[in-house]
N, C-alpha and C. Protein backbone atom coordinates (compact mmCIF):
# COMPACT_ATOMS: atom_id res chain seq x y z
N UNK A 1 -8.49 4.13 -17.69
CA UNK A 1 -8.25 2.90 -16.94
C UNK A 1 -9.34 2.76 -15.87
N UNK A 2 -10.10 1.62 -15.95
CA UNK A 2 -10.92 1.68 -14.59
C UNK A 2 -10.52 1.75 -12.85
N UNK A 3 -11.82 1.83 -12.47
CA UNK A 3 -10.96 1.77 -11.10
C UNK A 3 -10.75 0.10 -10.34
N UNK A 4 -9.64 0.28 -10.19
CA UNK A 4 -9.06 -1.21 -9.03
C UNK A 4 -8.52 -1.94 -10.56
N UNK A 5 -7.94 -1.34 -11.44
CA UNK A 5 -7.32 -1.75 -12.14
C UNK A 5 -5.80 -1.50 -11.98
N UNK A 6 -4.73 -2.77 -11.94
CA UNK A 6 -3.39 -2.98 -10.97
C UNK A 6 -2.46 -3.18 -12.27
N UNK A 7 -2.94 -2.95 -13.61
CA UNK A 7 -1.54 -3.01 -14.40
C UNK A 7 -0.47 -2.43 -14.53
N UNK A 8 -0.98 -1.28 -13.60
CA UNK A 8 0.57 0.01 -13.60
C UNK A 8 1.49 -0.44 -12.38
N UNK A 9 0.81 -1.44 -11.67
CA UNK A 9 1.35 -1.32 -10.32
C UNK A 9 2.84 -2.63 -10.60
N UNK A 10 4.44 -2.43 -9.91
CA UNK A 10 4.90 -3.40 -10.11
C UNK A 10 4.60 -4.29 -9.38
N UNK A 11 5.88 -5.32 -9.66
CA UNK A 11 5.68 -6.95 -8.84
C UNK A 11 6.00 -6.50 -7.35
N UNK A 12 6.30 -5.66 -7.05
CA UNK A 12 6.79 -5.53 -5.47
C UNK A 12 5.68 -4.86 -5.27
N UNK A 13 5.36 -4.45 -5.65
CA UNK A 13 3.77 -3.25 -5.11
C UNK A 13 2.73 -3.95 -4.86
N UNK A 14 2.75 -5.37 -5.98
CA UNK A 14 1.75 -6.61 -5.57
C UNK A 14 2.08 -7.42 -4.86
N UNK A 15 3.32 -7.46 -4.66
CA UNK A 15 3.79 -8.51 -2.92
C UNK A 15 3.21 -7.65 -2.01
N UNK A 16 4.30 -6.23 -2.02
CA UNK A 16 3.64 -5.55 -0.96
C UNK A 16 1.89 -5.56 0.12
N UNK A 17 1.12 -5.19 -0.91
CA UNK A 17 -0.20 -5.53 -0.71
C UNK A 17 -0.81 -6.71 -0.55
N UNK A 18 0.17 -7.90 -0.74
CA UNK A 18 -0.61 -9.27 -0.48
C UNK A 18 0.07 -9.31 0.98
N UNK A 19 1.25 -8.91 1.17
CA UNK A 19 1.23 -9.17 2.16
C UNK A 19 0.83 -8.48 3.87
N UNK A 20 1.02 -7.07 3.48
CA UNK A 20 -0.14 -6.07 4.07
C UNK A 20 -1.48 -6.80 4.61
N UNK A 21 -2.10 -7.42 3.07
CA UNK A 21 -3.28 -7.80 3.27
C UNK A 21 -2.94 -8.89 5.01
N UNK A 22 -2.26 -9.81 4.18
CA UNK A 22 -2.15 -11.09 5.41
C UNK A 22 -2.07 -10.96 6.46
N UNK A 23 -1.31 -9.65 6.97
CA UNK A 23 -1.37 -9.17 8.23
C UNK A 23 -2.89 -8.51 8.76
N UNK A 24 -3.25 -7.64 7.95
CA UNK A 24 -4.72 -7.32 8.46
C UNK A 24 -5.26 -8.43 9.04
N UNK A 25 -5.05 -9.63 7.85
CA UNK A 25 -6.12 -10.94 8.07
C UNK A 25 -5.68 -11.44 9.30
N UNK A 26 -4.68 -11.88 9.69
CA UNK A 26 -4.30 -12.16 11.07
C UNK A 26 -4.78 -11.87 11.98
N UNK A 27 -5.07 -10.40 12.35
CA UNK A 27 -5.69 -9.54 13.23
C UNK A 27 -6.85 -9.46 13.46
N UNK A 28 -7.66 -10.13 12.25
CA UNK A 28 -9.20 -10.28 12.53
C UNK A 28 -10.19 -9.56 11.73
N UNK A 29 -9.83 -8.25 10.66
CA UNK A 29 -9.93 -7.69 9.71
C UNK A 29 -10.49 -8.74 8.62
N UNK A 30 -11.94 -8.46 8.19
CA UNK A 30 -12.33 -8.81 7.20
C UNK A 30 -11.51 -8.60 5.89
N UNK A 31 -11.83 -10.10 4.76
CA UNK A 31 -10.55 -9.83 4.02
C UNK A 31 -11.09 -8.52 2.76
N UNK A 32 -12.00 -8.54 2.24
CA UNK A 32 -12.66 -7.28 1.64
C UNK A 32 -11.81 -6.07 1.85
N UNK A 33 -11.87 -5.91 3.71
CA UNK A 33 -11.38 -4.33 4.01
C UNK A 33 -9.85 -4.90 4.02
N UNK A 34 -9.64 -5.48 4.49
CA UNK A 34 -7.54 -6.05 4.29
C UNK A 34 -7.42 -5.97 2.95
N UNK A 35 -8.14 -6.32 2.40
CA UNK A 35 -7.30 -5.64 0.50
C UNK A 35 -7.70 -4.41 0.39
N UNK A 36 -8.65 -3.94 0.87
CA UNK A 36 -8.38 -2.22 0.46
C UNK A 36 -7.86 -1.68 1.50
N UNK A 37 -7.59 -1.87 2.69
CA UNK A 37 -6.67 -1.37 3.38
C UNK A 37 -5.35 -1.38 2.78
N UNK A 38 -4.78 -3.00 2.53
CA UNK A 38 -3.81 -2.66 2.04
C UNK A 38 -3.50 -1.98 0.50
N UNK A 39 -3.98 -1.77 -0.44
CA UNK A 39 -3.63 -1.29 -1.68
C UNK A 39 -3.91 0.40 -1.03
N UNK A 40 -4.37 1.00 -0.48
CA UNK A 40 -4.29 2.43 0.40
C UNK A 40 -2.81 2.56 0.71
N UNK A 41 -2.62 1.52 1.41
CA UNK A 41 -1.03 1.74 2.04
C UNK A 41 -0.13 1.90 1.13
N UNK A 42 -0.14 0.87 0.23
CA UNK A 42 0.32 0.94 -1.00
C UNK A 42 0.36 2.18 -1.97
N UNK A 43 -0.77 2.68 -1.80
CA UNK A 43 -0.80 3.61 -2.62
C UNK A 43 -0.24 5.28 -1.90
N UNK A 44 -0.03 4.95 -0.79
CA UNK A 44 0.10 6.47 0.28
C UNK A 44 2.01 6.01 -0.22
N UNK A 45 2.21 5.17 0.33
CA UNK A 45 3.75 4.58 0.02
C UNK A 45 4.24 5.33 -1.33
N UNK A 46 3.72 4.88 -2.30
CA UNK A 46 4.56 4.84 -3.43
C UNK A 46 3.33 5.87 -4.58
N UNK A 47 2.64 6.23 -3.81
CA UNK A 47 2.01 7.25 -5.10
C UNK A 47 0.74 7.20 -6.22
N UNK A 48 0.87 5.86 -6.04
CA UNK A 48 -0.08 4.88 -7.06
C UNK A 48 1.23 4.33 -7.64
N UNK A 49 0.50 3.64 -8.76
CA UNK A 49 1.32 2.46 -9.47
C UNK A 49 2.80 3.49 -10.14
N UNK A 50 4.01 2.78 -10.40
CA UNK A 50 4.83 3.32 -10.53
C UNK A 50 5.31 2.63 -11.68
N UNK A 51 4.99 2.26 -12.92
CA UNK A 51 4.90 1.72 -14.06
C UNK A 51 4.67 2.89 -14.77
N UNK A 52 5.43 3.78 -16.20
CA UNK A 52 4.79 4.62 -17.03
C UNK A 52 3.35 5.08 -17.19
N UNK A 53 3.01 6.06 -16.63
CA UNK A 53 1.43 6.39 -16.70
C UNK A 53 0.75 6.12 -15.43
N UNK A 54 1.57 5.91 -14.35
CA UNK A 54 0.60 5.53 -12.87
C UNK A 54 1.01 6.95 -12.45
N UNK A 55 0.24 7.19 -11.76
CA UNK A 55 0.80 8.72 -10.70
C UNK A 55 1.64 8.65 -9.86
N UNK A 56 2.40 7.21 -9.38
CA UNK A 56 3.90 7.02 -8.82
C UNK A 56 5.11 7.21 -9.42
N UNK A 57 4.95 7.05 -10.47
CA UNK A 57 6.04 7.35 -11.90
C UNK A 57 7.06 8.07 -11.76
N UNK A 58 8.69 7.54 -11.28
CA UNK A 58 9.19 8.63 -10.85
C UNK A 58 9.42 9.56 -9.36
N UNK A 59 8.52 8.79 -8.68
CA UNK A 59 8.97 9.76 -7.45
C UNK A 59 9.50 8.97 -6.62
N UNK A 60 9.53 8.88 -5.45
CA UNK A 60 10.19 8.67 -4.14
C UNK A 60 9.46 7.84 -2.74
N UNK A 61 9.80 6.78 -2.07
CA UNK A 61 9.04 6.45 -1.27
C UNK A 61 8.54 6.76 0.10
N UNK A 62 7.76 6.67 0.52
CA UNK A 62 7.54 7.39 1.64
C UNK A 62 7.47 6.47 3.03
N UNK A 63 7.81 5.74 3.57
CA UNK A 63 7.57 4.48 4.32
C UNK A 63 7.02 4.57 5.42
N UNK A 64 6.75 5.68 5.95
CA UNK A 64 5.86 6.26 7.38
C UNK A 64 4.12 5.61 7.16
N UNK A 65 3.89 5.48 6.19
CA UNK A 65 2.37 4.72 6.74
C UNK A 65 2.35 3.54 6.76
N UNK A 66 3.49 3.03 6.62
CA UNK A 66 4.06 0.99 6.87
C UNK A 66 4.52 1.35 8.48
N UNK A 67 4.72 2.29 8.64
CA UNK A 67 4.99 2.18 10.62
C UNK A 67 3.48 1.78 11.28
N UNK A 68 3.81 1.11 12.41
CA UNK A 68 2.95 0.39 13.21
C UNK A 68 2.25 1.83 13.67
N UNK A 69 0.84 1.75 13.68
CA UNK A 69 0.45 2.86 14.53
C UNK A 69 1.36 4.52 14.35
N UNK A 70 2.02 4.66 13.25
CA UNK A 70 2.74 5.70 13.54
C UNK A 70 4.06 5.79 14.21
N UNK A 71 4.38 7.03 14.84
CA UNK A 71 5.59 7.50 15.29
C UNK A 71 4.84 6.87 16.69
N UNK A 72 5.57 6.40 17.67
CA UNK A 72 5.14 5.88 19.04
C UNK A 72 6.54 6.56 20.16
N UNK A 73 5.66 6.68 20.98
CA UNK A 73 6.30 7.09 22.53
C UNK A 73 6.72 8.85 22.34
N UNK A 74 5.77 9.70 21.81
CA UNK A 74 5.81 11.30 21.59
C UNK A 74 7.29 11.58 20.57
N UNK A 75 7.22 10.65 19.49
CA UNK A 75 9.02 10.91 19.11
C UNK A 75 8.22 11.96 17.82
N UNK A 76 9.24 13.42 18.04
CA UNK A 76 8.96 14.15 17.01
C UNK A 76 9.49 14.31 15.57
């Protein structure tokens, strides 16, 4: 499969990242780096694509790199 090829990825994994993206764009983030920023997030989230044959396949989500900046105010 080449690379930046999204057929493994589902329909929520491609909302996800469009809308990721939109927020970068808001902020002032060139849109180039807002789509690969967001498909990163995407991909730290959920593993890669989670369709048979993606390396998400099956596992579990992780939602800590969708937090703003992280854990905030020293919370351990």
């Amino acid at each position: 499969m080449p690379r930046g090829d999204k057929r493994l990825y589902t329909d929520k994994q491609k909302r996800q990242a469009e809308h990721i993206e939109e927020g970068y764009e808001e902020r002032g983030v060139p849109e180039d780096e807002a789509e690969r920023r967001a498909w990163a997030t995407v991909n730290k989230v959920h593993g890669g694509g989670e369709k048979p044959g993606g390396g998400g396949s099956g596992k579990g989500e992780d939602h800590e790199p969708m937090r703003k900046g992280g854990r905030r105010g020293g919370a351990r």
